[in-house]
Each structure stands twice: as C-alpha cells, then as structure tokens.
C-alpha atoms as a PDB file:
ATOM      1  CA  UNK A   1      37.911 -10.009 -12.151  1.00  0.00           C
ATOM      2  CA  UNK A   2      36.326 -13.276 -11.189  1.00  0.00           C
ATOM      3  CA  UNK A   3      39.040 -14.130  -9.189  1.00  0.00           C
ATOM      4  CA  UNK A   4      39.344 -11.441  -7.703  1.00  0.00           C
ATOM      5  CA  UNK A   5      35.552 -11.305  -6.702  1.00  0.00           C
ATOM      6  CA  UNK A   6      36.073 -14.796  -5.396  1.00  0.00           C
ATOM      7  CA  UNK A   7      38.405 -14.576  -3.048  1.00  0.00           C
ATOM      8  CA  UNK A   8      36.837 -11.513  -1.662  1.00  0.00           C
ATOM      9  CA  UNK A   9      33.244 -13.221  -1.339  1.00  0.00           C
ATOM     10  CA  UNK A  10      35.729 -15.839   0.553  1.00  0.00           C
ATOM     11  CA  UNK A  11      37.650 -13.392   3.065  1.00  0.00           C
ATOM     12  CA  UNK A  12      33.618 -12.074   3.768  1.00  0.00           C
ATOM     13  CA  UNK A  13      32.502 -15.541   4.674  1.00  0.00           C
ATOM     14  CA  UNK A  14      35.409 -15.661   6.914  1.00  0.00           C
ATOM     15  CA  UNK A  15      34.376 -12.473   8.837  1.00  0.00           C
ATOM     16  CA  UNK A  16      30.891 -13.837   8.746  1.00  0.00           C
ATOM     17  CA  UNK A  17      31.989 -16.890  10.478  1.00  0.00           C
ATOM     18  CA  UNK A  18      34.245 -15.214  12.594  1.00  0.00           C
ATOM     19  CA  UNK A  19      31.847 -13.075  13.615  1.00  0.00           C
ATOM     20  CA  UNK A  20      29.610 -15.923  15.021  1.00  0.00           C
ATOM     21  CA  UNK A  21      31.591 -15.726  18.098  1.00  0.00           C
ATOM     22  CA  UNK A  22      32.938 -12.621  18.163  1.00  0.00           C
ATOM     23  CA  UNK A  23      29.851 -10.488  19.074  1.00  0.00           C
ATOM     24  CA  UNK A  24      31.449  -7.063  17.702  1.00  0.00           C
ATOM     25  CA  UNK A  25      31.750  -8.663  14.272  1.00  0.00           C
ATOM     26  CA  UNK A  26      28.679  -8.504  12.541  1.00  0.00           C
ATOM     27  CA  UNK A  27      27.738 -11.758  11.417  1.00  0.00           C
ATOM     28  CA  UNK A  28      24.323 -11.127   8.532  1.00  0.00           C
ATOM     29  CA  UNK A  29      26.296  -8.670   6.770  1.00  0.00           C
ATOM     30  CA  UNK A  30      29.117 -10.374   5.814  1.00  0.00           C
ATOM     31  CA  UNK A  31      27.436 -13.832   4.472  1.00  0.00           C
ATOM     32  CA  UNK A  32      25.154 -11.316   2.709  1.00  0.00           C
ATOM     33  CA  UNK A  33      28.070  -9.844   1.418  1.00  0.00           C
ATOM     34  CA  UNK A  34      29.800 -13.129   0.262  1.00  0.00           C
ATOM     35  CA  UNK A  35      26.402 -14.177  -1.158  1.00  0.00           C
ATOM     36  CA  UNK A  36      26.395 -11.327  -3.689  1.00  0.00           C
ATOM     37  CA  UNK A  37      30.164 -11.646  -4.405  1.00  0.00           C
ATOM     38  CA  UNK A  38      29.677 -15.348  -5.282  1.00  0.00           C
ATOM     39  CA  UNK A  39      27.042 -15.070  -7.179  1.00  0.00           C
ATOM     40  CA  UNK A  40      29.021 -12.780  -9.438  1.00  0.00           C
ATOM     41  CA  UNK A  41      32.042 -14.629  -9.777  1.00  0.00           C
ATOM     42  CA  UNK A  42      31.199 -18.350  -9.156  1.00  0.00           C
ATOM     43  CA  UNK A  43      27.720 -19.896  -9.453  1.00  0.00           C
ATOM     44  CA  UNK A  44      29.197 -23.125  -8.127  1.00  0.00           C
ATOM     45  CA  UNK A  45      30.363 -21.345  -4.766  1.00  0.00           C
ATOM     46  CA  UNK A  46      27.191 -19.164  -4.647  1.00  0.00           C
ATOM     47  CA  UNK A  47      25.738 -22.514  -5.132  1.00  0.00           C
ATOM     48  CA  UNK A  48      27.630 -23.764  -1.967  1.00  0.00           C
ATOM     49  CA  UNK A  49      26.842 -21.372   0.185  1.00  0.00           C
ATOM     50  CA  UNK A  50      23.299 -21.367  -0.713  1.00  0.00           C
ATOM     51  CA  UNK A  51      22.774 -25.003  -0.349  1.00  0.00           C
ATOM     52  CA  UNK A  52      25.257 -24.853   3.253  1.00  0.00           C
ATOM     53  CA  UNK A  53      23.152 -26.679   5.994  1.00  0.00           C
ATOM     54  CA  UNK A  54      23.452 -23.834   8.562  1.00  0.00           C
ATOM     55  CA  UNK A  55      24.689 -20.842   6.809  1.00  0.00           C
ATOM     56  CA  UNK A  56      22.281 -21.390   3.567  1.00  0.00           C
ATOM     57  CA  UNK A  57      18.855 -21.060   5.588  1.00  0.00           C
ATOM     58  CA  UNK A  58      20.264 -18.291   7.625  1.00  0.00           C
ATOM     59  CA  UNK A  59      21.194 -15.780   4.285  1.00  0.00           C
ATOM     60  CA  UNK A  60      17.975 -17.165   2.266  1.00  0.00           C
ATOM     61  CA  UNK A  61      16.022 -16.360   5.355  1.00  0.00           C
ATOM     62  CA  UNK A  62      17.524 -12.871   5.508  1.00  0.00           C
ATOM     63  CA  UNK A  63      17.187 -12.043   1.866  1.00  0.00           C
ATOM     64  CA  UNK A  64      13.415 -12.817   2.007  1.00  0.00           C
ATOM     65  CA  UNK A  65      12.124 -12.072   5.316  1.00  0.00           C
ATOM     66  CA  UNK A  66      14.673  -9.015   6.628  1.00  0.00           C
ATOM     67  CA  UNK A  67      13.584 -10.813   9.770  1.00  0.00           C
ATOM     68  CA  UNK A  68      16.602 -12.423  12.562  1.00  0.00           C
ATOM     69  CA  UNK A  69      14.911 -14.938  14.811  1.00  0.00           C
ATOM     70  CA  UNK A  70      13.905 -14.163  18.676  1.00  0.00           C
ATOM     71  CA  UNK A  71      16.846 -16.511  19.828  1.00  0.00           C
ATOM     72  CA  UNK A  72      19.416 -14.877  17.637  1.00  0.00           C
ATOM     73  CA  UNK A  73      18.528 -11.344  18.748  1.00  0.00           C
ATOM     74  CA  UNK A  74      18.656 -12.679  22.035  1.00  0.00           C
ATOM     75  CA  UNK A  75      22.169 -14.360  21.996  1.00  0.00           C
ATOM     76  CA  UNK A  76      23.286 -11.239  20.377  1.00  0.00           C
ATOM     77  CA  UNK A  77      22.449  -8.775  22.039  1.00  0.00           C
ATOM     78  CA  UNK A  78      23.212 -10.117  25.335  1.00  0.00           C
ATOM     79  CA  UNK A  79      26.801 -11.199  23.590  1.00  0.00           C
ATOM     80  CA  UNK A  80      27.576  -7.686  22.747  1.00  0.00           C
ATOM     81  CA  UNK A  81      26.785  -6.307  25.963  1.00  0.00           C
ATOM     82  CA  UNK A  82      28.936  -8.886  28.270  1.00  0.00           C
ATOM     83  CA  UNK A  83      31.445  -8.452  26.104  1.00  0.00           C
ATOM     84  CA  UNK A  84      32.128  -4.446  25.720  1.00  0.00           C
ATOM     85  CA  UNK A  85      30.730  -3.938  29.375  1.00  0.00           C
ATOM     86  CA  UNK A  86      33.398  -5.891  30.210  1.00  0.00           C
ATOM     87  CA  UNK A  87      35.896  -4.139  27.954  1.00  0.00           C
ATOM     88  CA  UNK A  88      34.512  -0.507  29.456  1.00  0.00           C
ATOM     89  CA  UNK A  89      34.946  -1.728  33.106  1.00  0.00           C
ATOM     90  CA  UNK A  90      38.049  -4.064  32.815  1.00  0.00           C
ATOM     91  CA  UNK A  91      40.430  -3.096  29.319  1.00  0.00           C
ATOM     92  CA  UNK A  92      39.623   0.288  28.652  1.00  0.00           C
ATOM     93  CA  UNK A  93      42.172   2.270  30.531  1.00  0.00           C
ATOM     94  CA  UNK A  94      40.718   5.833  30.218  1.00  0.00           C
ATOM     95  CA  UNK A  95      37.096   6.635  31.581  1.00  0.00           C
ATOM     96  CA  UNK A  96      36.283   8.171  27.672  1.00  0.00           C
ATOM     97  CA  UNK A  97      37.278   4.627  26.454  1.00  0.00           C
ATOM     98  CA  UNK A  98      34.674   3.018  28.513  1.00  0.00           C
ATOM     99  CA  UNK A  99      32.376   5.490  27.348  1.00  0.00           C
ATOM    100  CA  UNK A 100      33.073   4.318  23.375  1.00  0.00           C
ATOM    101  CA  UNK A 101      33.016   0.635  24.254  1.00  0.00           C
ATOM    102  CA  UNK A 102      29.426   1.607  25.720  1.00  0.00           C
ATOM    103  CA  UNK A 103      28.203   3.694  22.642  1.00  0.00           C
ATOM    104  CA  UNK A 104      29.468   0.711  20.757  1.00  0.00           C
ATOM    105  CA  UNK A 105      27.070  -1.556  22.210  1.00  0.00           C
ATOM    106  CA  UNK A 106      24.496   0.796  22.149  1.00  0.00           C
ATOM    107  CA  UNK A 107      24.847   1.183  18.543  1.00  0.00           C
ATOM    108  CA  UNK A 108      25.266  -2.529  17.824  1.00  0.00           C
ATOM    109  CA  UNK A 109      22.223  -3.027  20.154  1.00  0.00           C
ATOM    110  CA  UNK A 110      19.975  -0.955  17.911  1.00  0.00           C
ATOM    111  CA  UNK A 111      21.166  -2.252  14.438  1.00  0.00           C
ATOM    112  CA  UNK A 112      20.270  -5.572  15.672  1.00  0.00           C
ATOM    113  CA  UNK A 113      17.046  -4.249  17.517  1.00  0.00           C
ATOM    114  CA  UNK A 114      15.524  -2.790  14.712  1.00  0.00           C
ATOM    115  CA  UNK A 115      15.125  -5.489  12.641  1.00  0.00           C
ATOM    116  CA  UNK A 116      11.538  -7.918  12.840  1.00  0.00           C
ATOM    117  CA  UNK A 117      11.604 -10.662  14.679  1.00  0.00           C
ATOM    118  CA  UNK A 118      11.289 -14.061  12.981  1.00  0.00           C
ATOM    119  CA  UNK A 119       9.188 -16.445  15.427  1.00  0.00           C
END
C-alpha cells in the first residue's frame, strides 16, 4: 500500500507543478495533496518535499496560515482569465462553450478569491 501511496503522492506533485503554468490546474491542492500522501507512505519523501526550497515554504505556509500571498492571487487570477477569455473568444466554437470557459474562470476566480491574503 506504500507503494502505491507513493507513486500517487508523486503523479499529485506532478499536477501541482504542472499546474504552475497551466492556470486551469490548480496548483495548492495538489502539493497539499502529495504532502499528505507522502507523509503516509514515505517520511523520507514527505521529508523532501517539506524541506524543497520553493515548494516546501509554499505547502508549510498553506497548512498554517490558509493564507496565498497578494502576488500569487494576483498572477493567478489574471492567468486564468487571459487564458479562458481567450479560449471563449478564440477556441470555443459554439457561443454556450464560451459561456463555460467564462463560468470556469468565474469559478476558479472565487476559489482563489476567497482565501486571506498573506502580505
């Protein structure tokens, strides 16, 4: 079961990473996910992860505060936006298409909205 726990605490921190620069992808959840996952199977990857020079701060400072700093909402939000306003306007190919791609970003908008704000 270990294993197994592993390499699913390893396909998360994929998505997690992946979802640095894809703006759809949620980012947080993910390394929070892999956190949890590690820690269950592996104290010397939950170690690794936790001790990371730019992921560790980020999951520690999630688990604590619940906070995302200003800079990170920023990027984020403005991110999602570009991206599915240009999806709505340019990809989708149907008008109720553009209308998902919209509610998508709203939705996204909000998750990452309602959390504090670390300054």
């Amino acid at each position: 079961m270990k294993y197994i726990l592993a390499f699913l605490g390893t396909l998360s921190l994929l998505l997690g990473v992946i979802g640095i620069f894809l703006p759809v992808l949620p980012t947080t959840p993910f390394l929070l996910l892999s956190a949890a996952l590690y820690l269950r199977s592996s104290r010397r990857l939950y170690n690794w992860l936790m001790s990371h020079h730019r992921l560790g701060p980020y999951i520690r400072n999630f688990q604590i505060n619940k906070s995302i700093p200003l800079r990170v909402k920023i990027v984020s939000v403005s991110m999602v936006w570009i991206t599915l306003l240009y999806c709505a306007f340019f990809v989708a190919s149907q008008w109720w298409m553009g209308v998902i791609f919209i509610a998508i970003a709203v939705g996204v908008s909000a998750h990452i909205l309602h959390y504090k704000t670390m300054r």
